[in-house]
PDB file of N, CA and C in Angstrom:
ATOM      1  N   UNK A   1       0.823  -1.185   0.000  1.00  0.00           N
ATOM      2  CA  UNK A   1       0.000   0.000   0.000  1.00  0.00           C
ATOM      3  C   UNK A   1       0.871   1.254   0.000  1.00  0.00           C
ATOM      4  N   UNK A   2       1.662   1.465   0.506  1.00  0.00           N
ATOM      5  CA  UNK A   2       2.928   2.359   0.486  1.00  0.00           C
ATOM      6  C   UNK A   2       3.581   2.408  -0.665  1.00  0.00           C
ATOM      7  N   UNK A   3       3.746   1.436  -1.527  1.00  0.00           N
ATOM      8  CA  UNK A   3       3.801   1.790  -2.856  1.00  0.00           C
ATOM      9  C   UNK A   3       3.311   2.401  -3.349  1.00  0.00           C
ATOM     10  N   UNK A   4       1.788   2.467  -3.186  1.00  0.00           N
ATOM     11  CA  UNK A   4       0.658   3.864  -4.380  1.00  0.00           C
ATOM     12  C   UNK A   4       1.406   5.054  -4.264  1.00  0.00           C
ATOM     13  N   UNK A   5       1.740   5.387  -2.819  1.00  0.00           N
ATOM     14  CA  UNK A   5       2.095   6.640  -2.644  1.00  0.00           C
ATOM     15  C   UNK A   5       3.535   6.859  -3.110  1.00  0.00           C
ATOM     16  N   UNK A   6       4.075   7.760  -4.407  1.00  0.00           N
ATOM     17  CA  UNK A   6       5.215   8.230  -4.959  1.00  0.00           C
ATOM     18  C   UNK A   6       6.232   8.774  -3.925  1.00  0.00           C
ATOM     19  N   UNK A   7       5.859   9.959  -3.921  1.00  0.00           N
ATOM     20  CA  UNK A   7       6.577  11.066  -2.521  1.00  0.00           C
ATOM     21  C   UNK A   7       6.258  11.989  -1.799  1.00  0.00           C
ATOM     22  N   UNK A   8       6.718  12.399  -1.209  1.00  0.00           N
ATOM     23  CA  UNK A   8       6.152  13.605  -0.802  1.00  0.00           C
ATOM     24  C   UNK A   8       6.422  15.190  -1.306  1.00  0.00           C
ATOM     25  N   UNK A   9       5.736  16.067  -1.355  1.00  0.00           N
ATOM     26  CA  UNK A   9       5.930  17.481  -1.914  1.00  0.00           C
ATOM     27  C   UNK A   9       6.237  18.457  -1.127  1.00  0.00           C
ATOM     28  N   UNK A  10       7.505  18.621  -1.290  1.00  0.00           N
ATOM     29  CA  UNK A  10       8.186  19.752  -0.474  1.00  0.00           C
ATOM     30  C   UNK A  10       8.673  21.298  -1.086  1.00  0.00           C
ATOM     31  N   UNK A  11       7.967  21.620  -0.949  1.00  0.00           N
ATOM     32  CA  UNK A  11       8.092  22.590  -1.349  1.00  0.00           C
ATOM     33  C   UNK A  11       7.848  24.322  -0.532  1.00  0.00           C
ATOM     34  N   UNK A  12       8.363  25.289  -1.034  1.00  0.00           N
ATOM     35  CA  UNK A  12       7.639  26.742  -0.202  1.00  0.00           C
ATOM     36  C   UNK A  12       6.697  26.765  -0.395  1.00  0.00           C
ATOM     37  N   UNK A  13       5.677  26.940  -1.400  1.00  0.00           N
ATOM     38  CA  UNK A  13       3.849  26.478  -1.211  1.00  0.00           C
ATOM     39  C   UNK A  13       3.534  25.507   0.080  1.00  0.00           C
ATOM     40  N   UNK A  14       4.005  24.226  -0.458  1.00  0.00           N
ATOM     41  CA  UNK A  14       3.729  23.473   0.520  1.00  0.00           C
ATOM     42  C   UNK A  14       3.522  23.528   2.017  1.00  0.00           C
ATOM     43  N   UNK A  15       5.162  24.032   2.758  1.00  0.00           N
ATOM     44  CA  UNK A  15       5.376  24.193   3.824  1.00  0.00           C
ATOM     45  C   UNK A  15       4.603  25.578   4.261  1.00  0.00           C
ATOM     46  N   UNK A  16       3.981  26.461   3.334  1.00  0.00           N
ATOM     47  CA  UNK A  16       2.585  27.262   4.175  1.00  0.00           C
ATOM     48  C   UNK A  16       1.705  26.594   4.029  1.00  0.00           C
ATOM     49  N   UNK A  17       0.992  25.223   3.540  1.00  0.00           N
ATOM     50  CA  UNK A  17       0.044  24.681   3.518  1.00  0.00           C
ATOM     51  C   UNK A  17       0.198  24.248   4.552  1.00  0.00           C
ATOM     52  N   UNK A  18       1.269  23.318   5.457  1.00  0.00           N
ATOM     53  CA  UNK A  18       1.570  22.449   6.373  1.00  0.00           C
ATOM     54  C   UNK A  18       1.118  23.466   7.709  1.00  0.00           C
ATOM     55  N   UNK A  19       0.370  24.701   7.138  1.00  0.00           N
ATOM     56  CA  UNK A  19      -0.042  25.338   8.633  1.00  0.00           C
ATOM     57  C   UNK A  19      -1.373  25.675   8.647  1.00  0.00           C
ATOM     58  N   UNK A  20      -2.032  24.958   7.567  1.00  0.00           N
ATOM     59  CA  UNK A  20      -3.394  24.791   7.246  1.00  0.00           C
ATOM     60  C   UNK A  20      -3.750  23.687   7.304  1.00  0.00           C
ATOM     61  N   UNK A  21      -2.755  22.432   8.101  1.00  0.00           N
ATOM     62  CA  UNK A  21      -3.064  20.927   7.860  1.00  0.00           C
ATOM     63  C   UNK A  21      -3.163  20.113   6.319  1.00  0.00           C
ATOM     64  N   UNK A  22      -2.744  20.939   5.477  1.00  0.00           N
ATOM     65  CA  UNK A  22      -2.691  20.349   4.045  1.00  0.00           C
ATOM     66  C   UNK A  22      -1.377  19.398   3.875  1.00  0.00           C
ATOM     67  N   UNK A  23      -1.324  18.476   3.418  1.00  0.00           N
ATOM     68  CA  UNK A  23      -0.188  17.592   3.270  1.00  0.00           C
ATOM     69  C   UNK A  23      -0.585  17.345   1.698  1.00  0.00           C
ATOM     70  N   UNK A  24       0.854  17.162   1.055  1.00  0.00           N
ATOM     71  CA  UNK A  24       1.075  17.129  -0.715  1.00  0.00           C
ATOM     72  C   UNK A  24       1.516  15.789  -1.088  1.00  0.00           C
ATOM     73  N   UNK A  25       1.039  15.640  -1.786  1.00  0.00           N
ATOM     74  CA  UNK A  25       1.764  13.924  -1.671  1.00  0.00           C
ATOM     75  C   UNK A  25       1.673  13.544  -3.858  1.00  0.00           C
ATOM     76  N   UNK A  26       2.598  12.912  -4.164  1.00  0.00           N
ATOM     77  CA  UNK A  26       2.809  12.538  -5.394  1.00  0.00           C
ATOM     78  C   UNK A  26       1.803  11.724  -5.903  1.00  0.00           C
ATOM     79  N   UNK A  27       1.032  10.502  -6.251  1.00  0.00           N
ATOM     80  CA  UNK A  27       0.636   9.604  -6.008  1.00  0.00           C
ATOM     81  C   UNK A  27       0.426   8.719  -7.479  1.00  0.00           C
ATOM     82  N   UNK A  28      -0.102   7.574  -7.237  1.00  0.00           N
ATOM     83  CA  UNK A  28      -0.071   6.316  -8.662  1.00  0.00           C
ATOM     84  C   UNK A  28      -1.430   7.301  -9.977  1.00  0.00           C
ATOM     85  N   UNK A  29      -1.062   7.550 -11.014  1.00  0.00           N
ATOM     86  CA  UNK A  29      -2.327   7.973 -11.457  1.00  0.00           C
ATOM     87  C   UNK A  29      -3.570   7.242 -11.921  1.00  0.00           C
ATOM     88  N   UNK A  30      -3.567   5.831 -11.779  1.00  0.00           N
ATOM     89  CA  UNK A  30      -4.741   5.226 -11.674  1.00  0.00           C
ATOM     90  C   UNK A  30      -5.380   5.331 -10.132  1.00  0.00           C
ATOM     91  N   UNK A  31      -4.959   6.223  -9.080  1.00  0.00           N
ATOM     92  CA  UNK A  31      -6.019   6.115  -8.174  1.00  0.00           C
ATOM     93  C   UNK A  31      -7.126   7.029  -7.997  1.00  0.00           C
ATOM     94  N   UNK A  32      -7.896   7.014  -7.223  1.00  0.00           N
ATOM     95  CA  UNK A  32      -9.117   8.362  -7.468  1.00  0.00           C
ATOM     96  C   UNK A  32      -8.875   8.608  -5.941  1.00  0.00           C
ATOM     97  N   UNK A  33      -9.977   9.859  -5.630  1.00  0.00           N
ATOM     98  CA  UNK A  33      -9.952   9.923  -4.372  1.00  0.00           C
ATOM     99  C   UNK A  33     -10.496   9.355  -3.146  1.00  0.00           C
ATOM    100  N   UNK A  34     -11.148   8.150  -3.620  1.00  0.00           N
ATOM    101  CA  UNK A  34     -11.294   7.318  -1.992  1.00  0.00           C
ATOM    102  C   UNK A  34     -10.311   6.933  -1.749  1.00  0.00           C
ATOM    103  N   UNK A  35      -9.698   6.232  -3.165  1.00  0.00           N
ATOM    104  CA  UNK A  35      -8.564   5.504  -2.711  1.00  0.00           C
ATOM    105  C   UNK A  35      -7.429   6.091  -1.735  1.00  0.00           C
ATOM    106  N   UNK A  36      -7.373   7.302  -2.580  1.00  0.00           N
ATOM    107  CA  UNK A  36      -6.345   8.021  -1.378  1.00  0.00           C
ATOM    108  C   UNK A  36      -6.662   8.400  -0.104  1.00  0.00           C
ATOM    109  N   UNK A  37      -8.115   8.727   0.159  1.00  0.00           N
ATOM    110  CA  UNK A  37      -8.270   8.849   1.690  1.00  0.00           C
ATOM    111  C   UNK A  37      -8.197   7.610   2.085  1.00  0.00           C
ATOM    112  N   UNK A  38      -8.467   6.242   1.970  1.00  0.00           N
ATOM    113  CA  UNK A  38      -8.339   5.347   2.450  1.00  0.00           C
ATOM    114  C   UNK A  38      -6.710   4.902   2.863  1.00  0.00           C
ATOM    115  N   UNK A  39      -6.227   5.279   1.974  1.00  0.00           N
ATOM    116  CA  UNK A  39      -4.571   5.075   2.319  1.00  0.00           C
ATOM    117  C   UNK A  39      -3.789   6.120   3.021  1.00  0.00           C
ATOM    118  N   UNK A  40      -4.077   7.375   3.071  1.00  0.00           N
ATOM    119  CA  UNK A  40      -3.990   7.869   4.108  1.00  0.00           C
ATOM    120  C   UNK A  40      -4.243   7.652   5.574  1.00  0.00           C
ATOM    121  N   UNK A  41      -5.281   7.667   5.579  1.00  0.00           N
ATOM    122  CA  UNK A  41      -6.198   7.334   6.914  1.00  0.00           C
ATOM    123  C   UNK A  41      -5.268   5.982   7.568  1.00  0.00           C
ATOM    124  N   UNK A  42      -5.665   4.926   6.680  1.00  0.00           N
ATOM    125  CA  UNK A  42      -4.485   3.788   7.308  1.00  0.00           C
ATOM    126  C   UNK A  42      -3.075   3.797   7.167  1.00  0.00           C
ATOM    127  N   UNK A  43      -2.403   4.630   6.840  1.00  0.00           N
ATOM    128  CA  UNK A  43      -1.059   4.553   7.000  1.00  0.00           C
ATOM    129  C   UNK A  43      -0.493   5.567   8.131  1.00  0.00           C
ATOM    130  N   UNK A  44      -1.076   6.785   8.217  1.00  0.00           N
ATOM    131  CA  UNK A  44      -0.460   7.579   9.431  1.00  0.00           C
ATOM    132  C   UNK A  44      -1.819   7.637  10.445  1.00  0.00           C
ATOM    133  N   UNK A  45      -2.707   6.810  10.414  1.00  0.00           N
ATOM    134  CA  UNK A  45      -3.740   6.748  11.440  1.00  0.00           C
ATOM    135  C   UNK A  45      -4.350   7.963  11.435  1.00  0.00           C
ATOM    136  N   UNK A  46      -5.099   8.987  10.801  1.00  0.00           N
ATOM    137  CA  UNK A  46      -5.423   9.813  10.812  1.00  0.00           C
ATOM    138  C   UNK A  46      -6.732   9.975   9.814  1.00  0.00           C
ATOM    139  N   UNK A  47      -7.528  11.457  10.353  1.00  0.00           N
ATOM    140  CA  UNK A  47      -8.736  11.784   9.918  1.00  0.00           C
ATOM    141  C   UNK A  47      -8.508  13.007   8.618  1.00  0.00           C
ATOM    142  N   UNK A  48      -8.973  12.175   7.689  1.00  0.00           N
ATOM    143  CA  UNK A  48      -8.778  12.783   6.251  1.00  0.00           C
ATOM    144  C   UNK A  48     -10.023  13.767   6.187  1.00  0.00           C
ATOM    145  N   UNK A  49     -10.239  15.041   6.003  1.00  0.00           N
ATOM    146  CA  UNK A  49     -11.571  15.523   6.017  1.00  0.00           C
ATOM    147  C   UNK A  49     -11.568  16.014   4.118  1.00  0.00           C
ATOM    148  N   UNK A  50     -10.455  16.128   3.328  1.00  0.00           N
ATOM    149  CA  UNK A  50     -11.093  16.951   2.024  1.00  0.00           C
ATOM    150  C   UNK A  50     -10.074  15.763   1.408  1.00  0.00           C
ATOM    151  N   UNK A  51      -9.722  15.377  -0.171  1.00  0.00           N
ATOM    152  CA  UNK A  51      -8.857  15.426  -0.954  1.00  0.00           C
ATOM    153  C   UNK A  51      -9.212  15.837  -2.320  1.00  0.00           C
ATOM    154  N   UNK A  52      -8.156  16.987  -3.021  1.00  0.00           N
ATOM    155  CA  UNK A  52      -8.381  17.264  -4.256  1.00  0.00           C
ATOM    156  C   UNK A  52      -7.060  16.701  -4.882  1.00  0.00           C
ATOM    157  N   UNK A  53      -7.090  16.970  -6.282  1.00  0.00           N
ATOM    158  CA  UNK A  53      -6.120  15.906  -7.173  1.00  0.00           C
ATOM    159  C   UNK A  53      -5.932  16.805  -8.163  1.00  0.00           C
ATOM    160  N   UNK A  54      -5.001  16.936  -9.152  1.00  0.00           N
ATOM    161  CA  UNK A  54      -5.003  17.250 -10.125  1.00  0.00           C
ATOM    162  C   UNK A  54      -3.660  16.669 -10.897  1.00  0.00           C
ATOM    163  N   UNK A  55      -4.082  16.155 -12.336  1.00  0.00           N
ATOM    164  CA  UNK A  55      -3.126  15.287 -13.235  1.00  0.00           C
ATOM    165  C   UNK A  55      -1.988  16.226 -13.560  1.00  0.00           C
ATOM    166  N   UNK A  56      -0.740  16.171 -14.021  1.00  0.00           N
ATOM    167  CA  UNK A  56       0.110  17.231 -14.354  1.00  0.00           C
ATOM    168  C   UNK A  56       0.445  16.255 -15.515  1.00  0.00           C
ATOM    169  N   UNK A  57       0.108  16.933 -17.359  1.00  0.00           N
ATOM    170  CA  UNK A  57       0.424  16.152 -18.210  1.00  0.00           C
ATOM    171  C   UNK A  57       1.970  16.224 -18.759  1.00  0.00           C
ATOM    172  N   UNK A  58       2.503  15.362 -19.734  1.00  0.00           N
ATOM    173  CA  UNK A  58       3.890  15.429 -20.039  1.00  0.00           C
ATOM    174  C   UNK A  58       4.196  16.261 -21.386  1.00  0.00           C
ATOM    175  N   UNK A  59       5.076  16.966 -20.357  1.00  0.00           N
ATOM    176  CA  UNK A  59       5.680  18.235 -21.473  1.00  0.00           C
ATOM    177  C   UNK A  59       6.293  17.616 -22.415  1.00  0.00           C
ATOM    178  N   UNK A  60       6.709  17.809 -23.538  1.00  0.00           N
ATOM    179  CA  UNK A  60       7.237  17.724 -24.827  1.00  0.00           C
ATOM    180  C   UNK A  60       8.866  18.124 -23.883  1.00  0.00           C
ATOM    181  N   UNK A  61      10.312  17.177 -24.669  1.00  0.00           N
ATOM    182  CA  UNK A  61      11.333  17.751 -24.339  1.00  0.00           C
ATOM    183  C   UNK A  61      12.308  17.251 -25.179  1.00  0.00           C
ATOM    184  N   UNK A  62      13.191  17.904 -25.564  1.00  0.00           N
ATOM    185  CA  UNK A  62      14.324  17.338 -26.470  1.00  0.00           C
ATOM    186  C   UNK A  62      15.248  17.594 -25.615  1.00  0.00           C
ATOM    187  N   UNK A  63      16.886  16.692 -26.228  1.00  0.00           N
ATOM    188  CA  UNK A  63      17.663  16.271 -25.751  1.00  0.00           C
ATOM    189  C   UNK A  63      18.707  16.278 -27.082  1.00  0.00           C
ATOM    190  N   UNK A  64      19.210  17.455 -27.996  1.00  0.00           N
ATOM    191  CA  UNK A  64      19.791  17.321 -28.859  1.00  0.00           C
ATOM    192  C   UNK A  64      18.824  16.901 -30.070  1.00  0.00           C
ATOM    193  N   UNK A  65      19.129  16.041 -30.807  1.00  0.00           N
ATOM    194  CA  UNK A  65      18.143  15.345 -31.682  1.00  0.00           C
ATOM    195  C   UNK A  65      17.018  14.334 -31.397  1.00  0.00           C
ATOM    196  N   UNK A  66      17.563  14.129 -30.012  1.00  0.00           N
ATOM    197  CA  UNK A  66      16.104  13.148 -29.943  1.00  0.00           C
ATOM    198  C   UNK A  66      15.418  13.857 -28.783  1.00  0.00           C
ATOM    199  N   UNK A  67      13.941  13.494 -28.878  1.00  0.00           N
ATOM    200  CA  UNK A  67      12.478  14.232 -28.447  1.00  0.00           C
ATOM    201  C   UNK A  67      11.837  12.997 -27.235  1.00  0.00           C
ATOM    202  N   UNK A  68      11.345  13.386 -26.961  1.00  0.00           N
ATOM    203  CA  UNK A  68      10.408  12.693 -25.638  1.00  0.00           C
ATOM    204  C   UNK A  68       9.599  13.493 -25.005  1.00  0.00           C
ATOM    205  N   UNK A  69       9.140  12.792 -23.775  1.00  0.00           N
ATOM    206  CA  UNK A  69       7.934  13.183 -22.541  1.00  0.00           C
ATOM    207  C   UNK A  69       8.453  12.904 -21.505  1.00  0.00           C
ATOM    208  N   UNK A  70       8.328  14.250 -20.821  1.00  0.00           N
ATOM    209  CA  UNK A  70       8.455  14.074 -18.793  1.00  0.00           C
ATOM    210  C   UNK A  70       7.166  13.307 -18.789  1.00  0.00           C
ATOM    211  N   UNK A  71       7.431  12.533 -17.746  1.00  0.00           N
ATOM    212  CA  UNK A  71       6.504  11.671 -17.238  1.00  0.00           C
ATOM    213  C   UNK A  71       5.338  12.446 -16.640  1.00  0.00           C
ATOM    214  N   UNK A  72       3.991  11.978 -16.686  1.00  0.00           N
ATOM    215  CA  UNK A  72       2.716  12.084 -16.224  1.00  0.00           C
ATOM    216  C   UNK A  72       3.000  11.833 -14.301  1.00  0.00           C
ATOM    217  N   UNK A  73       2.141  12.846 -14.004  1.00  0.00           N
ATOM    218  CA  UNK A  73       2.183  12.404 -12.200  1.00  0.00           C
ATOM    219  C   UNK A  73       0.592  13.115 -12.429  1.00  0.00           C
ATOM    220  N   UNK A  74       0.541  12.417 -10.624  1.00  0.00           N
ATOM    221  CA  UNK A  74      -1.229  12.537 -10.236  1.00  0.00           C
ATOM    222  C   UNK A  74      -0.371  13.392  -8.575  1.00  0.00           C
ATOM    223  N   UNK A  75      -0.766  14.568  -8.109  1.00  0.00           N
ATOM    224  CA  UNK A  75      -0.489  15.304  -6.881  1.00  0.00           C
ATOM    225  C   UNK A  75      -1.552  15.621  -6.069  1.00  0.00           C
ATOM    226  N   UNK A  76      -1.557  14.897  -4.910  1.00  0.00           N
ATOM    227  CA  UNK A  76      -3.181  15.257  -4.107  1.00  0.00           C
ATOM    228  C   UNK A  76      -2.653  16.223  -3.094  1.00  0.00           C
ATOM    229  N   UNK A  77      -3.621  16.836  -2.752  1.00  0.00           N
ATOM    230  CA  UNK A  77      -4.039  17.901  -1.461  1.00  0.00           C
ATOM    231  C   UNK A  77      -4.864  16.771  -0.258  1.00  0.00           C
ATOM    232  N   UNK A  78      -4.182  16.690   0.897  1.00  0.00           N
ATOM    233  CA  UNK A  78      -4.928  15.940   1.581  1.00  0.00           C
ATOM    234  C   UNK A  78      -5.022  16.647   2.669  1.00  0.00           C
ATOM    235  N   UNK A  79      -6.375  16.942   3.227  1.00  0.00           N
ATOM    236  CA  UNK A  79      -6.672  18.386   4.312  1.00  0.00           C
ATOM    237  C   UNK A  79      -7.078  17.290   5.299  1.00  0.00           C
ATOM    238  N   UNK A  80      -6.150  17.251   6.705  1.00  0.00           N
ATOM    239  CA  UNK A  80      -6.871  16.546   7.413  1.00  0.00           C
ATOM    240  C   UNK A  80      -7.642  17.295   8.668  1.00  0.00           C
ATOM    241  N   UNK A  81      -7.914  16.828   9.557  1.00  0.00           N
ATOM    242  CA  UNK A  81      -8.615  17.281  10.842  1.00  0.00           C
ATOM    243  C   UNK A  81      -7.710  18.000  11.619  1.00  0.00           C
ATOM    244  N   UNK A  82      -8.212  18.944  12.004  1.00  0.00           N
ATOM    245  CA  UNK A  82      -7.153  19.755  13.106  1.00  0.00           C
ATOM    246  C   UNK A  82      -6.276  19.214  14.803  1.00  0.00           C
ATOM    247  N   UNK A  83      -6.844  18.240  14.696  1.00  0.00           N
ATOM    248  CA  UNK A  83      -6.056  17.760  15.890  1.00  0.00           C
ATOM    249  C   UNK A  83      -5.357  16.253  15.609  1.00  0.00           C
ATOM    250  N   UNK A  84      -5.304  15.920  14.364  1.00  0.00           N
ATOM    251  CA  UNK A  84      -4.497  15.397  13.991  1.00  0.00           C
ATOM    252  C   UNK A  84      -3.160  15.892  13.050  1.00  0.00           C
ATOM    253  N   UNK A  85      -1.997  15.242  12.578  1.00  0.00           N
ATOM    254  CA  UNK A  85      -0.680  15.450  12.055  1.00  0.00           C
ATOM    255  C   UNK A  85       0.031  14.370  11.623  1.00  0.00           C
ATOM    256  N   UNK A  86       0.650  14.194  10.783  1.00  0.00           N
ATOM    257  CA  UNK A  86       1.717  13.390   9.926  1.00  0.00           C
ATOM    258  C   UNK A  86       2.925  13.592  10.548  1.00  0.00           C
ATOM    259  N   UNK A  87       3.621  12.620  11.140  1.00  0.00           N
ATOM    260  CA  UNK A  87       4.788  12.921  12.100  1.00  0.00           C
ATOM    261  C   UNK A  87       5.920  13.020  11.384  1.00  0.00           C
ATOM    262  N   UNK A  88       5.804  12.586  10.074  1.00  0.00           N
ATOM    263  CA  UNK A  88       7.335  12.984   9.124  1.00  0.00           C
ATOM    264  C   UNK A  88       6.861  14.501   9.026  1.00  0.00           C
ATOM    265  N   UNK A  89       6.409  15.248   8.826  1.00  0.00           N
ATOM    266  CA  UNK A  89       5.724  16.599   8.560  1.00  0.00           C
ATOM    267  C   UNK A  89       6.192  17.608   9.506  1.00  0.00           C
ATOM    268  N   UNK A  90       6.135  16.993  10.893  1.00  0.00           N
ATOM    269  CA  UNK A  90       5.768  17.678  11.813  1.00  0.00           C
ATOM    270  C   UNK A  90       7.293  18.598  12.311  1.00  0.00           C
ATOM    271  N   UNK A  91       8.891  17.915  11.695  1.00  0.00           N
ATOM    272  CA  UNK A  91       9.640  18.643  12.339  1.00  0.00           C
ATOM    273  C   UNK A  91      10.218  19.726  11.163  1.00  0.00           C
ATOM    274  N   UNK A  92       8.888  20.336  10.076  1.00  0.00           N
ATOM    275  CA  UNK A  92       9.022  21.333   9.350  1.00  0.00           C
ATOM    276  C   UNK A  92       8.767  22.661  10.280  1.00  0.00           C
TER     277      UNK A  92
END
């Protein structure tokens, strides 16, 4: 189950979200959003109250003569309950 989840999003956006209880997370793009509250919820024991998602598609990129695609990612917003916290999070 820890597999679905890619990484985590660290970023300066981010770390002012982390004072709104928002946590950023990478994730598999075949999942939707139960799935991710469900894997949330059971992995750091905690109360998921919102998740939004949005796909980030693959840019066009060359490399000299040859062409390709950055890879496709899926990035959720996961807003949890105020008296809960993500303890990797917490010594931001």
């Amino acid at each position: 189950m820890i597999d679905l989840i890619d990484s985590q999003v660290l970023t300066e956006k981010t770390n002012k979200l982390l004072q709104q209880n928002v946590y950023v997370f990478n994730v598999k793009k075949d999942l939707d959003k139960s799935d991710v509250k469900s894997i949330i919820e059971q992995l750091f024991n905690v109360k998921v109250l919102s998740v939004n998602t949005y796909v980030m598609s693959g840019k066009k990129r060359r490399l000299g003569k040859f062409e390709g695609y950055k890879n496709v990612y899926k990035r959720v917003f996961v807003k949890l309950s105020s008296e809960n916290v993500i303890p990797f999070f917490s010594g931001l």
